[in-house]
PDB file of N, CA and C in Angstrom:
ATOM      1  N   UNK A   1    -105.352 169.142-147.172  1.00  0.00           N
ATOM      2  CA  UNK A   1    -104.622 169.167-145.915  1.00  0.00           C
ATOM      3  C   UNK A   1    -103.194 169.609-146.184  1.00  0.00           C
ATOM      4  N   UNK A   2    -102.933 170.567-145.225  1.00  0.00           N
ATOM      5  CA  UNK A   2    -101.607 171.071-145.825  1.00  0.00           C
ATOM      6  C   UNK A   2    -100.227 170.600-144.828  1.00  0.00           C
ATOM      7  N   UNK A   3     -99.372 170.118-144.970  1.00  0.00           N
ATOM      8  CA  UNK A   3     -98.170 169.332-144.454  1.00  0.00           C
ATOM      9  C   UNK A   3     -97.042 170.488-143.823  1.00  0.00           C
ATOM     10  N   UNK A   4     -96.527 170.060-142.526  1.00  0.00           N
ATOM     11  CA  UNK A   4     -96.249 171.099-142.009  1.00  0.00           C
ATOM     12  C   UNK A   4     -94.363 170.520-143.006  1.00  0.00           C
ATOM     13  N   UNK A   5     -93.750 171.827-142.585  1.00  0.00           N
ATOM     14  CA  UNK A   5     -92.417 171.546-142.817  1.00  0.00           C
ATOM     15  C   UNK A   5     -91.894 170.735-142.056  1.00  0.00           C
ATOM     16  N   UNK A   6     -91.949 170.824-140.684  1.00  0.00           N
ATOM     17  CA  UNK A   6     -91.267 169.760-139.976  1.00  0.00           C
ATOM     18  C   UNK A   6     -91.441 168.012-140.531  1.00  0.00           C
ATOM     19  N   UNK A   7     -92.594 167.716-141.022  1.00  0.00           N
ATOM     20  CA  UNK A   7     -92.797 166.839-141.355  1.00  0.00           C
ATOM     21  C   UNK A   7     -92.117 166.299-142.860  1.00  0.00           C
ATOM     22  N   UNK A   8     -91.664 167.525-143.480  1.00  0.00           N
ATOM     23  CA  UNK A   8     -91.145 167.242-144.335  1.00  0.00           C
ATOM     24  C   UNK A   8     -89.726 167.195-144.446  1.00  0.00           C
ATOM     25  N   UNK A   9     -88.805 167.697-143.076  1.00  0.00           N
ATOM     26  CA  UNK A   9     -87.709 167.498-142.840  1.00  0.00           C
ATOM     27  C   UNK A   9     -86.973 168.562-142.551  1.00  0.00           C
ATOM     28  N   UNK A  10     -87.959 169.987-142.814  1.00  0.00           N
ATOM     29  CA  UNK A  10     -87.373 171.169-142.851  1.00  0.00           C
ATOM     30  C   UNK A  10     -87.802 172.334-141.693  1.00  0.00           C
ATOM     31  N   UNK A  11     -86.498 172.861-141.195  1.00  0.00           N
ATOM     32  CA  UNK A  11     -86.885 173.810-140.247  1.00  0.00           C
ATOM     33  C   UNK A  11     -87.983 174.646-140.850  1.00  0.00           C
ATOM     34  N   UNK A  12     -89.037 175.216-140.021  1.00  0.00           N
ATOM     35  CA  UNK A  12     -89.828 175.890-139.918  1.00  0.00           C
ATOM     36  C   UNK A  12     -89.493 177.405-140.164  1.00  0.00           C
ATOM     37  N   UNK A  13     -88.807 178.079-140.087  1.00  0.00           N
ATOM     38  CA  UNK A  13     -87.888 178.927-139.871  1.00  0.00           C
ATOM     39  C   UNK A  13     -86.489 179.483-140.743  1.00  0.00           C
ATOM     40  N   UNK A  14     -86.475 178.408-141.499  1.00  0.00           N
ATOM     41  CA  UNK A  14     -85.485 178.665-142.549  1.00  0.00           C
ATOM     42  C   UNK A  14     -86.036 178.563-143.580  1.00  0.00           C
ATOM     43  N   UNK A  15     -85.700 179.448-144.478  1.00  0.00           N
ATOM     44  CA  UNK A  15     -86.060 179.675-146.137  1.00  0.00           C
ATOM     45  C   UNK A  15     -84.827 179.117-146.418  1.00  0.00           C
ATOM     46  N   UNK A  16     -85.623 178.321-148.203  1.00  0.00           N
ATOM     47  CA  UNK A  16     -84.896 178.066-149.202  1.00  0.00           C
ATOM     48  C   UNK A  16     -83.846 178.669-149.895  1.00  0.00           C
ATOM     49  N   UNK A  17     -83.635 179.722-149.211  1.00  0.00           N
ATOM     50  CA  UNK A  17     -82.416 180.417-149.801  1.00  0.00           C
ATOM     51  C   UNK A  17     -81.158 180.291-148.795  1.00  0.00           C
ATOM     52  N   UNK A  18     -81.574 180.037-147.786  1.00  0.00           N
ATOM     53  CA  UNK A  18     -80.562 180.169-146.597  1.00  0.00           C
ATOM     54  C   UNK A  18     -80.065 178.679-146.689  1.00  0.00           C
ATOM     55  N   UNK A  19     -80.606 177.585-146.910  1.00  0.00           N
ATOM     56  CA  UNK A  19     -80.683 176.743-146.880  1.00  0.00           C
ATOM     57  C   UNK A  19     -79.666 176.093-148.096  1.00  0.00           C
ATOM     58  N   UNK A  20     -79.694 176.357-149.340  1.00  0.00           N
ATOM     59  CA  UNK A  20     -78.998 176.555-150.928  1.00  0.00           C
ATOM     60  C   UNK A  20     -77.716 177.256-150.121  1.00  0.00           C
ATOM     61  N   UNK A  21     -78.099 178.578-149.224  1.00  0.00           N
ATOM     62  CA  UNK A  21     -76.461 179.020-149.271  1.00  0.00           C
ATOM     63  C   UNK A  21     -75.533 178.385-147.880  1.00  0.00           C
ATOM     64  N   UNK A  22     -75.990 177.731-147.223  1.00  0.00           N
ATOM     65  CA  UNK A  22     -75.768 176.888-146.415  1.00  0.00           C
ATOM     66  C   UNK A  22     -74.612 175.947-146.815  1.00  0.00           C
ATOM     67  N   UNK A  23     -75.692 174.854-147.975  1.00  0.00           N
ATOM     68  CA  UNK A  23     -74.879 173.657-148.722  1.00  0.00           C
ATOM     69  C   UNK A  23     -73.980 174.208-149.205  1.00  0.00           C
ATOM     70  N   UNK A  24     -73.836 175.212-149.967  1.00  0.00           N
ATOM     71  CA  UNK A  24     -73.025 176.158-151.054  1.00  0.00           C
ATOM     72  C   UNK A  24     -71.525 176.421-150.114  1.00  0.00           C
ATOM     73  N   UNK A  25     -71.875 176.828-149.195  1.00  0.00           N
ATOM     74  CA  UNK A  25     -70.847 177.107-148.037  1.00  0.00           C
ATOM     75  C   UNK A  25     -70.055 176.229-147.488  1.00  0.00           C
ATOM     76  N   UNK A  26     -70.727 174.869-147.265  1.00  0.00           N
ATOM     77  CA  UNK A  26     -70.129 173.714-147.152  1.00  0.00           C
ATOM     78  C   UNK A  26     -69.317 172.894-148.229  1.00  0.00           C
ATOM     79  N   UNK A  27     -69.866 173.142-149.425  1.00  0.00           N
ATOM     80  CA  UNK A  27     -69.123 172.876-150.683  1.00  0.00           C
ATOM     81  C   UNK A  27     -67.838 173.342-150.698  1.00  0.00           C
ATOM     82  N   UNK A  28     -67.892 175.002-150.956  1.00  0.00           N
ATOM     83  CA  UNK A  28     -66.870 175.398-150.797  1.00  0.00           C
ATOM     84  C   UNK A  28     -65.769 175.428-149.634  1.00  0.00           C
ATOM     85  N   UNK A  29     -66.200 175.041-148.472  1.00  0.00           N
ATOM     86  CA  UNK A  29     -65.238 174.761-147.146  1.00  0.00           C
ATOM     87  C   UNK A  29     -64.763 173.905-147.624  1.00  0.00           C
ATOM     88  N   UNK A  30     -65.229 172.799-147.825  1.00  0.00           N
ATOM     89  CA  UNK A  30     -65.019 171.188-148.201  1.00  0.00           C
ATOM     90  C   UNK A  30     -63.690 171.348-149.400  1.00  0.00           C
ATOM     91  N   UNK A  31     -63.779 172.378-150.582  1.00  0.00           N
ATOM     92  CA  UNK A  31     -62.827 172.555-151.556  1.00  0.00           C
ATOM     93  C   UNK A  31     -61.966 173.150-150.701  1.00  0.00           C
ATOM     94  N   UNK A  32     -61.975 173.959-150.179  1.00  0.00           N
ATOM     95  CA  UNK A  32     -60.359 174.905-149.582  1.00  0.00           C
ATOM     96  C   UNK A  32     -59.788 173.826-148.641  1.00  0.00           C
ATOM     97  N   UNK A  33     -60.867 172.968-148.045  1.00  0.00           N
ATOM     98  CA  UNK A  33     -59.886 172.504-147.285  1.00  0.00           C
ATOM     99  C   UNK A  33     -59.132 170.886-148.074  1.00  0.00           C
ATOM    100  N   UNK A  34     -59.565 170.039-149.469  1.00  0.00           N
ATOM    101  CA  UNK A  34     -58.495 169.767-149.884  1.00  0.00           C
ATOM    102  C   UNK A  34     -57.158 170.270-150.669  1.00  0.00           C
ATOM    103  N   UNK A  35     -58.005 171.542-151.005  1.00  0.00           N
ATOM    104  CA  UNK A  35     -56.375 172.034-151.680  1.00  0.00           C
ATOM    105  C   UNK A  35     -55.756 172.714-150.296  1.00  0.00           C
ATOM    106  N   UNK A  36     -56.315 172.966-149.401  1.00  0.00           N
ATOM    107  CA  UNK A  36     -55.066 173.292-148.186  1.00  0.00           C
ATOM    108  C   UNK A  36     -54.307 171.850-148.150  1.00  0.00           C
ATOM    109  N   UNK A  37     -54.794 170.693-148.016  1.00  0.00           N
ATOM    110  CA  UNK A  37     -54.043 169.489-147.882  1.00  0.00           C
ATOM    111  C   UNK A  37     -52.871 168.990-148.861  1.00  0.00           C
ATOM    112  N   UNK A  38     -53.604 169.397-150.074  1.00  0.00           N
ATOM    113  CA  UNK A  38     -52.975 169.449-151.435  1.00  0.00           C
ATOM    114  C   UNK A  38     -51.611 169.882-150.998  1.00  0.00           C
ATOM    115  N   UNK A  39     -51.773 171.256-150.874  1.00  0.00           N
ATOM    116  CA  UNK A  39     -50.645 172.869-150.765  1.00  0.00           C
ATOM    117  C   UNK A  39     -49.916 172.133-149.820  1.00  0.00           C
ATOM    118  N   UNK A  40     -50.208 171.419-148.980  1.00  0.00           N
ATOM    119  CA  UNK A  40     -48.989 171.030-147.676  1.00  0.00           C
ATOM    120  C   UNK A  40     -48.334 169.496-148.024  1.00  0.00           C
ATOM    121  N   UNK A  41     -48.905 168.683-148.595  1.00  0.00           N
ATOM    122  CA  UNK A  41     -48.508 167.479-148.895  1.00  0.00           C
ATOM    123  C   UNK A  41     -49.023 166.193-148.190  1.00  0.00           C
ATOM    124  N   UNK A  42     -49.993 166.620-147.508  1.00  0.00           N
ATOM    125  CA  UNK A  42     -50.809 165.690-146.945  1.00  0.00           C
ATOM    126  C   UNK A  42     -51.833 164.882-147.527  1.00  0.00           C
ATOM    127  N   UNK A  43     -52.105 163.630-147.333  1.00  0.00           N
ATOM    128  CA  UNK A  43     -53.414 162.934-147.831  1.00  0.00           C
ATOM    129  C   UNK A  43     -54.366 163.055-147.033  1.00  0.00           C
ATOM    130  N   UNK A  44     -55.669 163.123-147.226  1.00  0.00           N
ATOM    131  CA  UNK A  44     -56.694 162.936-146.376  1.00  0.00           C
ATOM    132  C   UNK A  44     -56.748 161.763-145.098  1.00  0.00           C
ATOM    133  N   UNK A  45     -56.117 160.835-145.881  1.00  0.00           N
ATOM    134  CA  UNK A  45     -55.853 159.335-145.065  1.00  0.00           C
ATOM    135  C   UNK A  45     -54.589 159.527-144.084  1.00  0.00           C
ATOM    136  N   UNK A  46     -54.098 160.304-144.184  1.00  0.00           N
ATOM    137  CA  UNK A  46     -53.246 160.371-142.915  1.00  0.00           C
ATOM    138  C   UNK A  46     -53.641 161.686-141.919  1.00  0.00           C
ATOM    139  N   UNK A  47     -54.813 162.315-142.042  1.00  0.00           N
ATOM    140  CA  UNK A  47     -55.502 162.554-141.100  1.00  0.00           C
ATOM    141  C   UNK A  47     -56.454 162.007-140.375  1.00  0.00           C
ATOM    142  N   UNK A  48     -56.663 161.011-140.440  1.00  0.00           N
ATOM    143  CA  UNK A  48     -57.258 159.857-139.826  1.00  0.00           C
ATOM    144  C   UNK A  48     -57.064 159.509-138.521  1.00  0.00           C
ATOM    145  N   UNK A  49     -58.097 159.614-137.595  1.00  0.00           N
ATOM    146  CA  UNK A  49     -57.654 158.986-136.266  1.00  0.00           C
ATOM    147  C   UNK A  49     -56.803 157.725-136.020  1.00  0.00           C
ATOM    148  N   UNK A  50     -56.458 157.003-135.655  1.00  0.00           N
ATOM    149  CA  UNK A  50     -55.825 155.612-135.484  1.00  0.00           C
ATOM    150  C   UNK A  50     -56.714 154.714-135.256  1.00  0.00           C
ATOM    151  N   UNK A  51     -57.618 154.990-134.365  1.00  0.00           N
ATOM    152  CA  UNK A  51     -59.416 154.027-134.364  1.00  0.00           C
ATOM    153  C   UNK A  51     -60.133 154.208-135.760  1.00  0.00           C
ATOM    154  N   UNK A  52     -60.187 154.860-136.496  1.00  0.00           N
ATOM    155  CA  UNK A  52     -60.718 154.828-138.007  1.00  0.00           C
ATOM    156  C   UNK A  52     -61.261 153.339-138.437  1.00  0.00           C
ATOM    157  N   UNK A  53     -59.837 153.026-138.617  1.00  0.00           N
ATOM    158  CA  UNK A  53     -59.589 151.803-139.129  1.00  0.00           C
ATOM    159  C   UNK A  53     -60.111 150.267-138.681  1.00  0.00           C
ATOM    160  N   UNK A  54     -60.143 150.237-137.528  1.00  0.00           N
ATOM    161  CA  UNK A  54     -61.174 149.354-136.584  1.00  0.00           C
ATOM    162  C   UNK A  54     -62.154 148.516-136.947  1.00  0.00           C
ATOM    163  N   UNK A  55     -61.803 147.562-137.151  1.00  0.00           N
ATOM    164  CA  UNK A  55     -62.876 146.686-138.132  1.00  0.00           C
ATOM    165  C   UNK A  55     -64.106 146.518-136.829  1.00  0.00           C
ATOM    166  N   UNK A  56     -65.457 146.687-137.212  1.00  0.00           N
ATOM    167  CA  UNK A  56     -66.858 146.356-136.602  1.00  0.00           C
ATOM    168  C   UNK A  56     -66.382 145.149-135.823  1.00  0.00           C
ATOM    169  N   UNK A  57     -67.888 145.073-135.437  1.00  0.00           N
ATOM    170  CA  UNK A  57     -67.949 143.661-134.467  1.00  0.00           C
ATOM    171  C   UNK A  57     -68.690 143.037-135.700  1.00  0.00           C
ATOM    172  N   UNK A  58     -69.483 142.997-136.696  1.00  0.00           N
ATOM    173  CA  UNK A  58     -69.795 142.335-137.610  1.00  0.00           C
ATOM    174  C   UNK A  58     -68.594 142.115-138.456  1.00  0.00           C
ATOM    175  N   UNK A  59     -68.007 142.592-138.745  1.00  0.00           N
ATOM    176  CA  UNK A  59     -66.407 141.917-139.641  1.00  0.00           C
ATOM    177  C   UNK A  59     -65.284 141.649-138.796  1.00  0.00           C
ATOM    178  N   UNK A  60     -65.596 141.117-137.552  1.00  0.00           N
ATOM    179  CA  UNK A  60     -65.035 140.677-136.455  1.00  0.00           C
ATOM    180  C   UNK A  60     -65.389 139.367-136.796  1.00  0.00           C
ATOM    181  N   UNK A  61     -66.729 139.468-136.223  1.00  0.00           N
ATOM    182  CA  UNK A  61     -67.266 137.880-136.538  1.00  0.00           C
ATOM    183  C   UNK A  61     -67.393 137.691-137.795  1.00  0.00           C
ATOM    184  N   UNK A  62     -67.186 137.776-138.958  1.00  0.00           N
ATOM    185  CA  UNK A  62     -66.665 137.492-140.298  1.00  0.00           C
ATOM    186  C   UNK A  62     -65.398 136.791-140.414  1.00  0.00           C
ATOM    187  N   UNK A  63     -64.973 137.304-139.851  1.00  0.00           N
ATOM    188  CA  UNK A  63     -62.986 137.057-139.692  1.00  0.00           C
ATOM    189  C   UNK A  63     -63.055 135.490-138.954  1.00  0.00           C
ATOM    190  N   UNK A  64     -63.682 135.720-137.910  1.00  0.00           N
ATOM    191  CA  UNK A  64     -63.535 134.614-137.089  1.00  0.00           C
ATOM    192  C   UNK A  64     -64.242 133.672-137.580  1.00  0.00           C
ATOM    193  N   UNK A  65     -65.066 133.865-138.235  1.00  0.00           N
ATOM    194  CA  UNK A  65     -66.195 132.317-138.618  1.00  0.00           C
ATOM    195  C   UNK A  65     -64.945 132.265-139.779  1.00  0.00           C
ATOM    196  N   UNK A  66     -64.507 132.827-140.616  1.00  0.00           N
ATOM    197  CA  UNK A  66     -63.877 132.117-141.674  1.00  0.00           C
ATOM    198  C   UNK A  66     -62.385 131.665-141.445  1.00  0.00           C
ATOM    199  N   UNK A  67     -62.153 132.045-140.213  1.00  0.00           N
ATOM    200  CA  UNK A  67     -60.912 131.284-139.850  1.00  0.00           C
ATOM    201  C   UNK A  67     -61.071 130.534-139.400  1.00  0.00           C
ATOM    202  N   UNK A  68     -62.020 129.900-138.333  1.00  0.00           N
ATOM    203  CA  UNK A  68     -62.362 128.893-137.878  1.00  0.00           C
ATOM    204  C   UNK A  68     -62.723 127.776-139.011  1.00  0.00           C
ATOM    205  N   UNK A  69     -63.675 128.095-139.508  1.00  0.00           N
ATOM    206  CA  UNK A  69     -64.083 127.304-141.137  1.00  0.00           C
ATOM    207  C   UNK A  69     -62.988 127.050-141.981  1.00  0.00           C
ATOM    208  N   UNK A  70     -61.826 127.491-142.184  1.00  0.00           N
ATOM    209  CA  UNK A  70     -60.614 127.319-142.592  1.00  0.00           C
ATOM    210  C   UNK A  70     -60.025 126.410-142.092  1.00  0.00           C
ATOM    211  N   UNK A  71     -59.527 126.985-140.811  1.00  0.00           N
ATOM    212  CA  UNK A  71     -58.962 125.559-140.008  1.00  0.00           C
ATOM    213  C   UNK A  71     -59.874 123.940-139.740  1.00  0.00           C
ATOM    214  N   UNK A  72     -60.960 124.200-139.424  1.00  0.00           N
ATOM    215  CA  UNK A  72     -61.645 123.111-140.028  1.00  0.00           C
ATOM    216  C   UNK A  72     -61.445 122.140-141.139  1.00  0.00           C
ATOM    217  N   UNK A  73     -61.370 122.939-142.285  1.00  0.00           N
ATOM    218  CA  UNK A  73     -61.220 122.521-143.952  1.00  0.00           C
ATOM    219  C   UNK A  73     -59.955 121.817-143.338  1.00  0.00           C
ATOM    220  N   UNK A  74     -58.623 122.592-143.438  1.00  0.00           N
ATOM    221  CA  UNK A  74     -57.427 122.284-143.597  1.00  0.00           C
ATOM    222  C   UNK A  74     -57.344 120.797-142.392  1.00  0.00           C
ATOM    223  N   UNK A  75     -57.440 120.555-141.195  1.00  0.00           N
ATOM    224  CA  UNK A  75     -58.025 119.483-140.520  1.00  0.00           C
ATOM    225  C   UNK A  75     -58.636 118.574-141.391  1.00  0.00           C
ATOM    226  N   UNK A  76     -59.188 118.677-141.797  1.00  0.00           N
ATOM    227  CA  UNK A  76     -60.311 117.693-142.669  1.00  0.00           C
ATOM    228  C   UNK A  76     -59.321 117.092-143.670  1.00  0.00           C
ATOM    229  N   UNK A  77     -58.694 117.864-144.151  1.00  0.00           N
ATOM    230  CA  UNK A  77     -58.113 117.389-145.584  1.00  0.00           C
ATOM    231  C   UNK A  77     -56.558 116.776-144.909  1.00  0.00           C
ATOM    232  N   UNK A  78     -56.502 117.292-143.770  1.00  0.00           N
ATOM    233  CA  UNK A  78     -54.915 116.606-143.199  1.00  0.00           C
ATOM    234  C   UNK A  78     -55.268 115.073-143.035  1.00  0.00           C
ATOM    235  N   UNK A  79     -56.476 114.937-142.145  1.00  0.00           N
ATOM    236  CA  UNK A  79     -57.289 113.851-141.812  1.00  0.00           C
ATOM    237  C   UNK A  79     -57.262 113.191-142.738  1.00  0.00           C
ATOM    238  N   UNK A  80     -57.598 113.416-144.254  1.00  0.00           N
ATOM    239  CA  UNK A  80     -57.924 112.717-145.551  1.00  0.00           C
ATOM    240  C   UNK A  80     -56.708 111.960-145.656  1.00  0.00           C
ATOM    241  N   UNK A  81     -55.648 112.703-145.401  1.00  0.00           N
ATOM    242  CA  UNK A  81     -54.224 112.439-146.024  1.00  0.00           C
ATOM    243  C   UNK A  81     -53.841 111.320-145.407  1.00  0.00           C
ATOM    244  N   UNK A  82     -53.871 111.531-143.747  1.00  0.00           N
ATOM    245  CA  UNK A  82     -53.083 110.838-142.634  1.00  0.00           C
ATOM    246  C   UNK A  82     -54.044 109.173-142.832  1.00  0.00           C
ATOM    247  N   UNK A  83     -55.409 109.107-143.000  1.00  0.00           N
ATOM    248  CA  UNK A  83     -55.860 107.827-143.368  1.00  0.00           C
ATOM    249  C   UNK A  83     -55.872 107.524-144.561  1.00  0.00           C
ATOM    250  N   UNK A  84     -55.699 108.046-145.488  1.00  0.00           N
ATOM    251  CA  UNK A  84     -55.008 107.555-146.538  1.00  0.00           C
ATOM    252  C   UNK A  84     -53.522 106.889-146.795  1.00  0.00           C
ATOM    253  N   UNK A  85     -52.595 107.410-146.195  1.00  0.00           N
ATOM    254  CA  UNK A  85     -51.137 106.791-145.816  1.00  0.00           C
ATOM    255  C   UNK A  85     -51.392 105.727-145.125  1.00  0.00           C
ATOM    256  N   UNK A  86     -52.244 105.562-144.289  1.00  0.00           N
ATOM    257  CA  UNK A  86     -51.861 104.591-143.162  1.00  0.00           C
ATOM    258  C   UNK A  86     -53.075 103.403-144.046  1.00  0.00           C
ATOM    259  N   UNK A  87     -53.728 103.695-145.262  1.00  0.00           N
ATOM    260  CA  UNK A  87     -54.355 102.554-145.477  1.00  0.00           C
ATOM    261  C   UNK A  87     -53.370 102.157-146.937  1.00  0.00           C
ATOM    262  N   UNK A  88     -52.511 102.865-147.456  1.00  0.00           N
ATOM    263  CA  UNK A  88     -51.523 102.785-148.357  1.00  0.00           C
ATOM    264  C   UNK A  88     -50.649 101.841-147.580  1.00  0.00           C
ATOM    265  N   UNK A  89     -50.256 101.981-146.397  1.00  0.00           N
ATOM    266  CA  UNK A  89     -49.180 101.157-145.870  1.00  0.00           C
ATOM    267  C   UNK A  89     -49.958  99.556-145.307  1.00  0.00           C
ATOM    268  N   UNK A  90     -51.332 100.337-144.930  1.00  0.00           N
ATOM    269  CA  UNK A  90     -51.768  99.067-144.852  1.00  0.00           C
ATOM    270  C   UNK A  90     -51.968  97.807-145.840  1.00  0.00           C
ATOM    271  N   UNK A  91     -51.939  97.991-147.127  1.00  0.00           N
ATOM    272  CA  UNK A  91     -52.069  97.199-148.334  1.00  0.00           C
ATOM    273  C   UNK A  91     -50.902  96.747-149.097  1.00  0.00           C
ATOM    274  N   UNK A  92     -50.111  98.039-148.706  1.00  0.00           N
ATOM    275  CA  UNK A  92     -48.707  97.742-149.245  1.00  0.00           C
ATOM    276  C   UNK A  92     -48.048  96.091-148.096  1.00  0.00           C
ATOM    277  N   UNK A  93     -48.434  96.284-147.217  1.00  0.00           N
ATOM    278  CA  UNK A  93     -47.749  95.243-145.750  1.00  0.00           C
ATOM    279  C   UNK A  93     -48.703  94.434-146.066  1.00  0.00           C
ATOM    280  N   UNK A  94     -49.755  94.463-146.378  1.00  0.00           N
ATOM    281  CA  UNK A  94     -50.774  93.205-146.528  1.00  0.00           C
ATOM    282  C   UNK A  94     -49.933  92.701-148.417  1.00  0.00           C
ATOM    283  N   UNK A  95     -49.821  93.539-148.829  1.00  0.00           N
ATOM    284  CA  UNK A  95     -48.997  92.577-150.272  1.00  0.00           C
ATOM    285  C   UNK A  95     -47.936  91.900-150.101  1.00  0.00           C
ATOM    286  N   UNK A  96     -46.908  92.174-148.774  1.00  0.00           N
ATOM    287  CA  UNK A  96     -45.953  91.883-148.732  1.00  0.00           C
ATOM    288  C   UNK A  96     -45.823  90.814-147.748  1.00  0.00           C
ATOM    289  N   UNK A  97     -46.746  90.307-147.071  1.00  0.00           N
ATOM    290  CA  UNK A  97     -47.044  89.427-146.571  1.00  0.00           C
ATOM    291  C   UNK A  97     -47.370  88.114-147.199  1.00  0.00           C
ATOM    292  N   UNK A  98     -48.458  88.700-148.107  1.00  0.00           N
ATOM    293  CA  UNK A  98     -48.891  87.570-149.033  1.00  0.00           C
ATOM    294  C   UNK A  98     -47.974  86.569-150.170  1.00  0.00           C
ATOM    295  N   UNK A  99     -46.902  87.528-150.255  1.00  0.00           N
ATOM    296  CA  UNK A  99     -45.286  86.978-151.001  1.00  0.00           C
ATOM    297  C   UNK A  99     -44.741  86.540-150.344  1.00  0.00           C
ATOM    298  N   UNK A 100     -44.253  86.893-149.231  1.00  0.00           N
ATOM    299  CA  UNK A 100     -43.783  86.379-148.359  1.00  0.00           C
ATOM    300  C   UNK A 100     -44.488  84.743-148.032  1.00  0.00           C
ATOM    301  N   UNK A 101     -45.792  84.643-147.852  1.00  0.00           N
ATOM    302  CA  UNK A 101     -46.305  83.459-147.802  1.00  0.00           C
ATOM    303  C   UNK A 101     -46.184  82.837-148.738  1.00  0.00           C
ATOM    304  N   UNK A 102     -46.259  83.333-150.621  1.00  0.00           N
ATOM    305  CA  UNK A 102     -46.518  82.261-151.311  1.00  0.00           C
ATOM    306  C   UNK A 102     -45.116  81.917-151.469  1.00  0.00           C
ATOM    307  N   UNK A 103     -44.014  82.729-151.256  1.00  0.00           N
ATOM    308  CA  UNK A 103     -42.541  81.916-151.297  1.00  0.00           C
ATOM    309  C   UNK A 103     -42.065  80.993-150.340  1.00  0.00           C
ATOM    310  N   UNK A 104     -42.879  81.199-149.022  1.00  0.00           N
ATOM    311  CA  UNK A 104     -42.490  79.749-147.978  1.00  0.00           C
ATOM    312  C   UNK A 104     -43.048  78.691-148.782  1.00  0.00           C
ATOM    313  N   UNK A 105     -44.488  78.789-149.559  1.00  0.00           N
ATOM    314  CA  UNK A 105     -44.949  77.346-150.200  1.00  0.00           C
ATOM    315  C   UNK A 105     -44.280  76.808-150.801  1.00  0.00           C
ATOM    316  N   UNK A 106     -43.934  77.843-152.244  1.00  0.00           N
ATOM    317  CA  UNK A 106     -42.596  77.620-153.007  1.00  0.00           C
ATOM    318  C   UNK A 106     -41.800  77.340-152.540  1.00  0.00           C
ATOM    319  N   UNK A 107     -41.155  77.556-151.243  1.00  0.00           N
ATOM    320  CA  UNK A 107     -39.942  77.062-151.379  1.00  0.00           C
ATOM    321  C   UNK A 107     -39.494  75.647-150.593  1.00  0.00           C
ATOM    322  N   UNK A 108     -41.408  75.120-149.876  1.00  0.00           N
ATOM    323  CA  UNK A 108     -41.281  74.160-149.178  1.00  0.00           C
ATOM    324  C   UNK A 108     -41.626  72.771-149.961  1.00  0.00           C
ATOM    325  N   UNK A 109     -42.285  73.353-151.356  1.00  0.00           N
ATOM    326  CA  UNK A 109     -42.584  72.219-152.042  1.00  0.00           C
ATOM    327  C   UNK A 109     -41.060  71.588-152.673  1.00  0.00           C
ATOM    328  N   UNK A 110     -40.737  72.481-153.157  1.00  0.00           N
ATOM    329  CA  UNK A 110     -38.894  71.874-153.466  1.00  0.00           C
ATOM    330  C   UNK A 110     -38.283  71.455-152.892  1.00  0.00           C
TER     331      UNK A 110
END
């Protein structure tokens, strides 16, 4: 069974030679036109549209889940801190109580 060209990806209509001088043509466009950029002082990157750069809607929502997940963390660990102080002060005032009591004994037995 013999496979048509189309099926194989290729115009019907174009030979392998046209095809070789095609790419060949594009190669060489592709070279003149960085050394034209070269010759003037331009980078490729500043021919760039201004939308280029445009991050997806998938590294949109990248951005946002890990900032959110960030601020989360940082919350969490403020949280850690803020009941930790307040159970530091709580023990510290519970020690200072307890002196406070055993010096009224002391000082009522005398």
């Amino acid at each position: 069974m013999r496979r048509s060209k189309w099926f194989l990806g290729l115009h019907p209509h174009e030979s392998g030679s046209g095809r070789r001088f095609r790419r060949c043509l594009g190669v060489v466009q592709a070279v003149a036109a960085r050394r034209s950029l070269r010759r003037s002082g331009l980078d490729s990157r500043e021919l760039q549209h201004p939308g280029d750069n445009m991050p997806t809607a998938k590294q949109l929502a990248d951005i946002g889940y890990k900032t959110f997940s960030t601020s989360m963390m940082l919350l969490t660990v403020y949280g850690g801190y803020l009941c930790s102080v307040r159970a530091y002060r709580y023990f510290q005032l519970r020690s200072a109580r307890r002196q406070a009591a055993e010096e009224q004994k002391t000082s009522g037995v005398l």
